[in-house]
Protein backbone atom coordinates (compact mmCIF):
# COMPACT_ATOMS: atom_id res chain seq x y z
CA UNK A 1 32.81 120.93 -9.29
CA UNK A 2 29.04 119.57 -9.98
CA UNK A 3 28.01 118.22 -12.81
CA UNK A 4 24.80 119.45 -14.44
CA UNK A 5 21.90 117.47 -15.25
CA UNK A 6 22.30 119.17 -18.97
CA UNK A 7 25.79 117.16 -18.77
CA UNK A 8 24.33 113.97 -17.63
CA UNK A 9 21.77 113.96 -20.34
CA UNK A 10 24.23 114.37 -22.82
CA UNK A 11 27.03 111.51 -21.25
CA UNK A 12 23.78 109.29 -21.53
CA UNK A 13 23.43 109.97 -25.40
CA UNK A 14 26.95 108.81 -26.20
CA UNK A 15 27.43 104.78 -26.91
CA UNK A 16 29.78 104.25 -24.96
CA UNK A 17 28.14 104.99 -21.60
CA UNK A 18 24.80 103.27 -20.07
CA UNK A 19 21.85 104.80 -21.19
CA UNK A 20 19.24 105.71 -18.89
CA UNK A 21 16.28 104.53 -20.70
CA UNK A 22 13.55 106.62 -19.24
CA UNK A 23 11.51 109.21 -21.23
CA UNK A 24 10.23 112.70 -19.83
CA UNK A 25 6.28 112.76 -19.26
CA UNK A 26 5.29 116.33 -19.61
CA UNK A 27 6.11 119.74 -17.45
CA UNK A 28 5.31 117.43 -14.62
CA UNK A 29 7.08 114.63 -15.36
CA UNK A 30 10.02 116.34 -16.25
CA UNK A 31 9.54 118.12 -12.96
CA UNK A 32 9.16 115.27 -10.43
CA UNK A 33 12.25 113.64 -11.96
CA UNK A 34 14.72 116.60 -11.58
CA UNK A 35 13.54 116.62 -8.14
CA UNK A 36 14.23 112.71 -7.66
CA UNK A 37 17.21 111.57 -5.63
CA UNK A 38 18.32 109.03 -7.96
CA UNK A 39 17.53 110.92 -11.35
CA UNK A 40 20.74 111.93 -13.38
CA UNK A 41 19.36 113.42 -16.56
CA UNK A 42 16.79 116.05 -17.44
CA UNK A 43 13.48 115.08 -17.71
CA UNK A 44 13.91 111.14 -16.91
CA UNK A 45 11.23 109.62 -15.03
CA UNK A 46 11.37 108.27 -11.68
CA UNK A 47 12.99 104.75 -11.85
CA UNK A 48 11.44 101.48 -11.71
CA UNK A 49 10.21 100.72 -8.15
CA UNK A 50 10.79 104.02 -6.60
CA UNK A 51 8.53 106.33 -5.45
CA UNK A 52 8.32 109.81 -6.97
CA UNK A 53 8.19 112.60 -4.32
CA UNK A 54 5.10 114.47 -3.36
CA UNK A 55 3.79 117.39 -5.18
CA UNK A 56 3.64 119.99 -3.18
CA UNK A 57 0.38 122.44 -3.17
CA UNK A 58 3.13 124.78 -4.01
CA UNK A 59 3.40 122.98 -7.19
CA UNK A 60 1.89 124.39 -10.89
CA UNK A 61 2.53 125.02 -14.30
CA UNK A 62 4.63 128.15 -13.83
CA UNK A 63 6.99 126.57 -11.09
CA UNK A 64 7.27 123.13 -13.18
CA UNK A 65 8.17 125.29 -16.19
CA UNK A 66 10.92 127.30 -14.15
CA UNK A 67 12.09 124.13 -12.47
CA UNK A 68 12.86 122.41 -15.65
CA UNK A 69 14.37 125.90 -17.46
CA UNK A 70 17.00 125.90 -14.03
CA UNK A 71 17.39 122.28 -14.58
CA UNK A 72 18.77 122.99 -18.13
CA UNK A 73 21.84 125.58 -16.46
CA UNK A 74 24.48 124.74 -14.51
CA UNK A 75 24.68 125.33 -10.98
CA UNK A 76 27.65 127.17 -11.67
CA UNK A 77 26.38 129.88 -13.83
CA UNK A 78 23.53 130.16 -11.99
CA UNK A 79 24.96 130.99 -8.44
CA UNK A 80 27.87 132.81 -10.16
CA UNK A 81 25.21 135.01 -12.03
CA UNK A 82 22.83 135.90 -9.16
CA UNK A 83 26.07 136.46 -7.07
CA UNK A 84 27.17 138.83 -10.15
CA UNK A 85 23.69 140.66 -10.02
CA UNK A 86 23.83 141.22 -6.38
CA UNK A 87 26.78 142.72 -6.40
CA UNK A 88 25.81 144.76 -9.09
CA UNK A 89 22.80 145.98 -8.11
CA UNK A 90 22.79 150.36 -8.94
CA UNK A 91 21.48 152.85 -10.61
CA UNK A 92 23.54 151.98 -13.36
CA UNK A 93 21.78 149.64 -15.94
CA UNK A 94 25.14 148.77 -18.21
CA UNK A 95 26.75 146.76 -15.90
CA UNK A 96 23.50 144.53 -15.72
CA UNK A 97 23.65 144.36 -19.40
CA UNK A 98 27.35 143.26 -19.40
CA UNK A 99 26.90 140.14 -16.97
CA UNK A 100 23.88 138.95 -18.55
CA UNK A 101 25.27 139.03 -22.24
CA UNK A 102 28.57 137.87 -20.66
CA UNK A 103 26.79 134.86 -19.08
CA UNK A 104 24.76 134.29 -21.74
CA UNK A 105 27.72 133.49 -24.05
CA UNK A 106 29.59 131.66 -21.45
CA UNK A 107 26.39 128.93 -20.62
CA UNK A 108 27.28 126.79 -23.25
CA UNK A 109 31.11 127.00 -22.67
CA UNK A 110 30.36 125.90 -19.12
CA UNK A 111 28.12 122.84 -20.84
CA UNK A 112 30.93 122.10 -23.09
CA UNK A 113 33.72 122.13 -20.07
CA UNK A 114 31.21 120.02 -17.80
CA UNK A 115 30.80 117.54 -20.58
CA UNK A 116 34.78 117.36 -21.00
CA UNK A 117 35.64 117.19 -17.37
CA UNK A 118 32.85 114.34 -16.98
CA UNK A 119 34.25 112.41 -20.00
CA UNK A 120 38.25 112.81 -18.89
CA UNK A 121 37.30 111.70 -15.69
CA UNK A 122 35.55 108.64 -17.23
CA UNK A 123 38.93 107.92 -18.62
CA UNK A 124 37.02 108.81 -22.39
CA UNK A 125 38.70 111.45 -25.18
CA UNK A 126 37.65 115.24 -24.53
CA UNK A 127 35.35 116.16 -27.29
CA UNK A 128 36.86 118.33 -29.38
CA UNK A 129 35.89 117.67 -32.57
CA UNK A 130 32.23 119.90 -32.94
CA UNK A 131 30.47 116.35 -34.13
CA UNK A 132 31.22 115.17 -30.46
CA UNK A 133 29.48 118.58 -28.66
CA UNK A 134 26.54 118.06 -26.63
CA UNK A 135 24.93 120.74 -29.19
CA UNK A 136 21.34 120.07 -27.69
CA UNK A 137 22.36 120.74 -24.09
CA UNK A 138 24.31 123.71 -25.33
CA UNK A 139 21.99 124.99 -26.69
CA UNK A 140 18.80 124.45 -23.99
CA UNK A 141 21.11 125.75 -21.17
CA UNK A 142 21.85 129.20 -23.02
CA UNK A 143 18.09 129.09 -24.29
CA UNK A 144 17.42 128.36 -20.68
CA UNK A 145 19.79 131.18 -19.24
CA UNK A 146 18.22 133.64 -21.16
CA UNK A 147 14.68 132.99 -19.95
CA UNK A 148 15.43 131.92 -16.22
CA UNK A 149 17.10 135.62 -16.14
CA UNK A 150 14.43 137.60 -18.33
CA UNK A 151 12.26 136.05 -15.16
CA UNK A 152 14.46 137.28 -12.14
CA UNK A 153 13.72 140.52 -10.28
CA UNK A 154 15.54 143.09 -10.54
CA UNK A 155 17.08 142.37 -14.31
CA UNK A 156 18.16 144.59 -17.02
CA UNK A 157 14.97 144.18 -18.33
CA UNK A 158 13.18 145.26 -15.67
CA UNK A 159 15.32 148.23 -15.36
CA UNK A 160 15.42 149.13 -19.08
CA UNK A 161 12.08 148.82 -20.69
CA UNK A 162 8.37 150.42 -19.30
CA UNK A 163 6.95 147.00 -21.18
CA UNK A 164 8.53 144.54 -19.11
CA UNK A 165 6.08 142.54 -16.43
CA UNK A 166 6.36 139.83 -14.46
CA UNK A 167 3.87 138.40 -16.19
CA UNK A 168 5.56 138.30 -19.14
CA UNK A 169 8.45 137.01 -17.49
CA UNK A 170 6.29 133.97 -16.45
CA UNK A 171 4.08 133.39 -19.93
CA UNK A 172 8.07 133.07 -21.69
CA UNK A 173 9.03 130.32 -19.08
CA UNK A 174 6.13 128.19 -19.29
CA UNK A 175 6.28 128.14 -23.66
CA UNK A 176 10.25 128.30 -23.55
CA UNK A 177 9.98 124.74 -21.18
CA UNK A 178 7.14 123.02 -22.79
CA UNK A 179 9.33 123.97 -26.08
CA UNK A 180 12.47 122.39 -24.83
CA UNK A 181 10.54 119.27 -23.20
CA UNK A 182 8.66 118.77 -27.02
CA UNK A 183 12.26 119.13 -28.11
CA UNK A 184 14.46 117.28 -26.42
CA UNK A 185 13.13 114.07 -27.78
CA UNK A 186 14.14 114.95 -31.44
CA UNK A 187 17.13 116.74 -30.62
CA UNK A 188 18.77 114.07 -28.34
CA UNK A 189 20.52 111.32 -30.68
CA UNK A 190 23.40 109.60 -30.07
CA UNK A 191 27.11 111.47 -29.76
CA UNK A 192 29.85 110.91 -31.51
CA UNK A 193 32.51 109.16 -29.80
């Protein structure tokens, strides 16, 4: 099972493990870090005395912004989804509906279970108390989720409503991520143990 960067942001808020210590610079920043080697939390900058990788020409403001919205899922609801969607894909625009409302309200479980298994194997208490929920991740992933799918082709969107675009799709993701990055400074304070 991996471990989302969402999860390692919120492992580094609690006292009792190391704290990263690096800061997210911007759609960029946040950007170049996620794609960094030896980067374990959304949005932290490269370290000290490594180089950050080359930005590609491929590289703007609309795939920053949808690199750091994927950054806030886990890997497991997003290859679980797509596989769902796949599989799904018919005439038939209800069963769309029911996988993305059923992953949408299963995101932040997965966040919650992530940040359990990480702490148990860490030899910590599971959090079950809601003080002790990574409440910020939780909520970014599912906030995340809902964008990152609003964006993919062929969703229930696309198949439901004459009004949906693309374009649309990819004005939501860049405001959604420069949202979360203005917001995950204030919202990430320390964890109850």
């Amino acid at each position: 099972m991996s471990i989302s960067s969402m999860t390692n942001a919120a492992i580094a808020r609690r006292p009792d493990f190391a704290p990263l210590n690096a800061v997210p610079e911007g759609l960029p920043g946040i950007a170049r870090g996620l794609s960094h080697p030896d980067v374990h939390a959304v949005g932290a900058a490269v370290p000290a005395g490594a180089e950050p990788p080359p930005q590609t020409s491929a590289s703007n403001g609309l795939t920053d912004a949808l690199q750091v919205i994927v950054a806030y899922i886990p890997t497991e609801v997003l290859t679980l989804y797509v596989a769902v969607l796949t599989t799904l894909q018919s005439p038939a625009k209800e069963p769309l509906w029911v996988a993305f409302w059923g992953f949408l309200v299963g995101t932040p479980v997965v966040v919650w279970i992530l940040f359990a298994t990480k702490l148990n194997a860490a030899g910590r208490s599971k959090p079950w108390s809601p003080r002790q929920w990574p409440i910020w991740e939780m909520l970014a992933a599912t906030v995340s989720f809902f964008v990152w799918a609003f964006a993919l082709p062929g969703n229930p969107w696309a198949q439901s409503f004459h009004w949906y675009t693309p374009a649309l799709a990819g004005v939501m993701a860049l405001v959604v991520s420069a949202l979360l990055a203005l917001l995950a400074p204030l919202c990430q304070q320390p964890l109850k143990t």
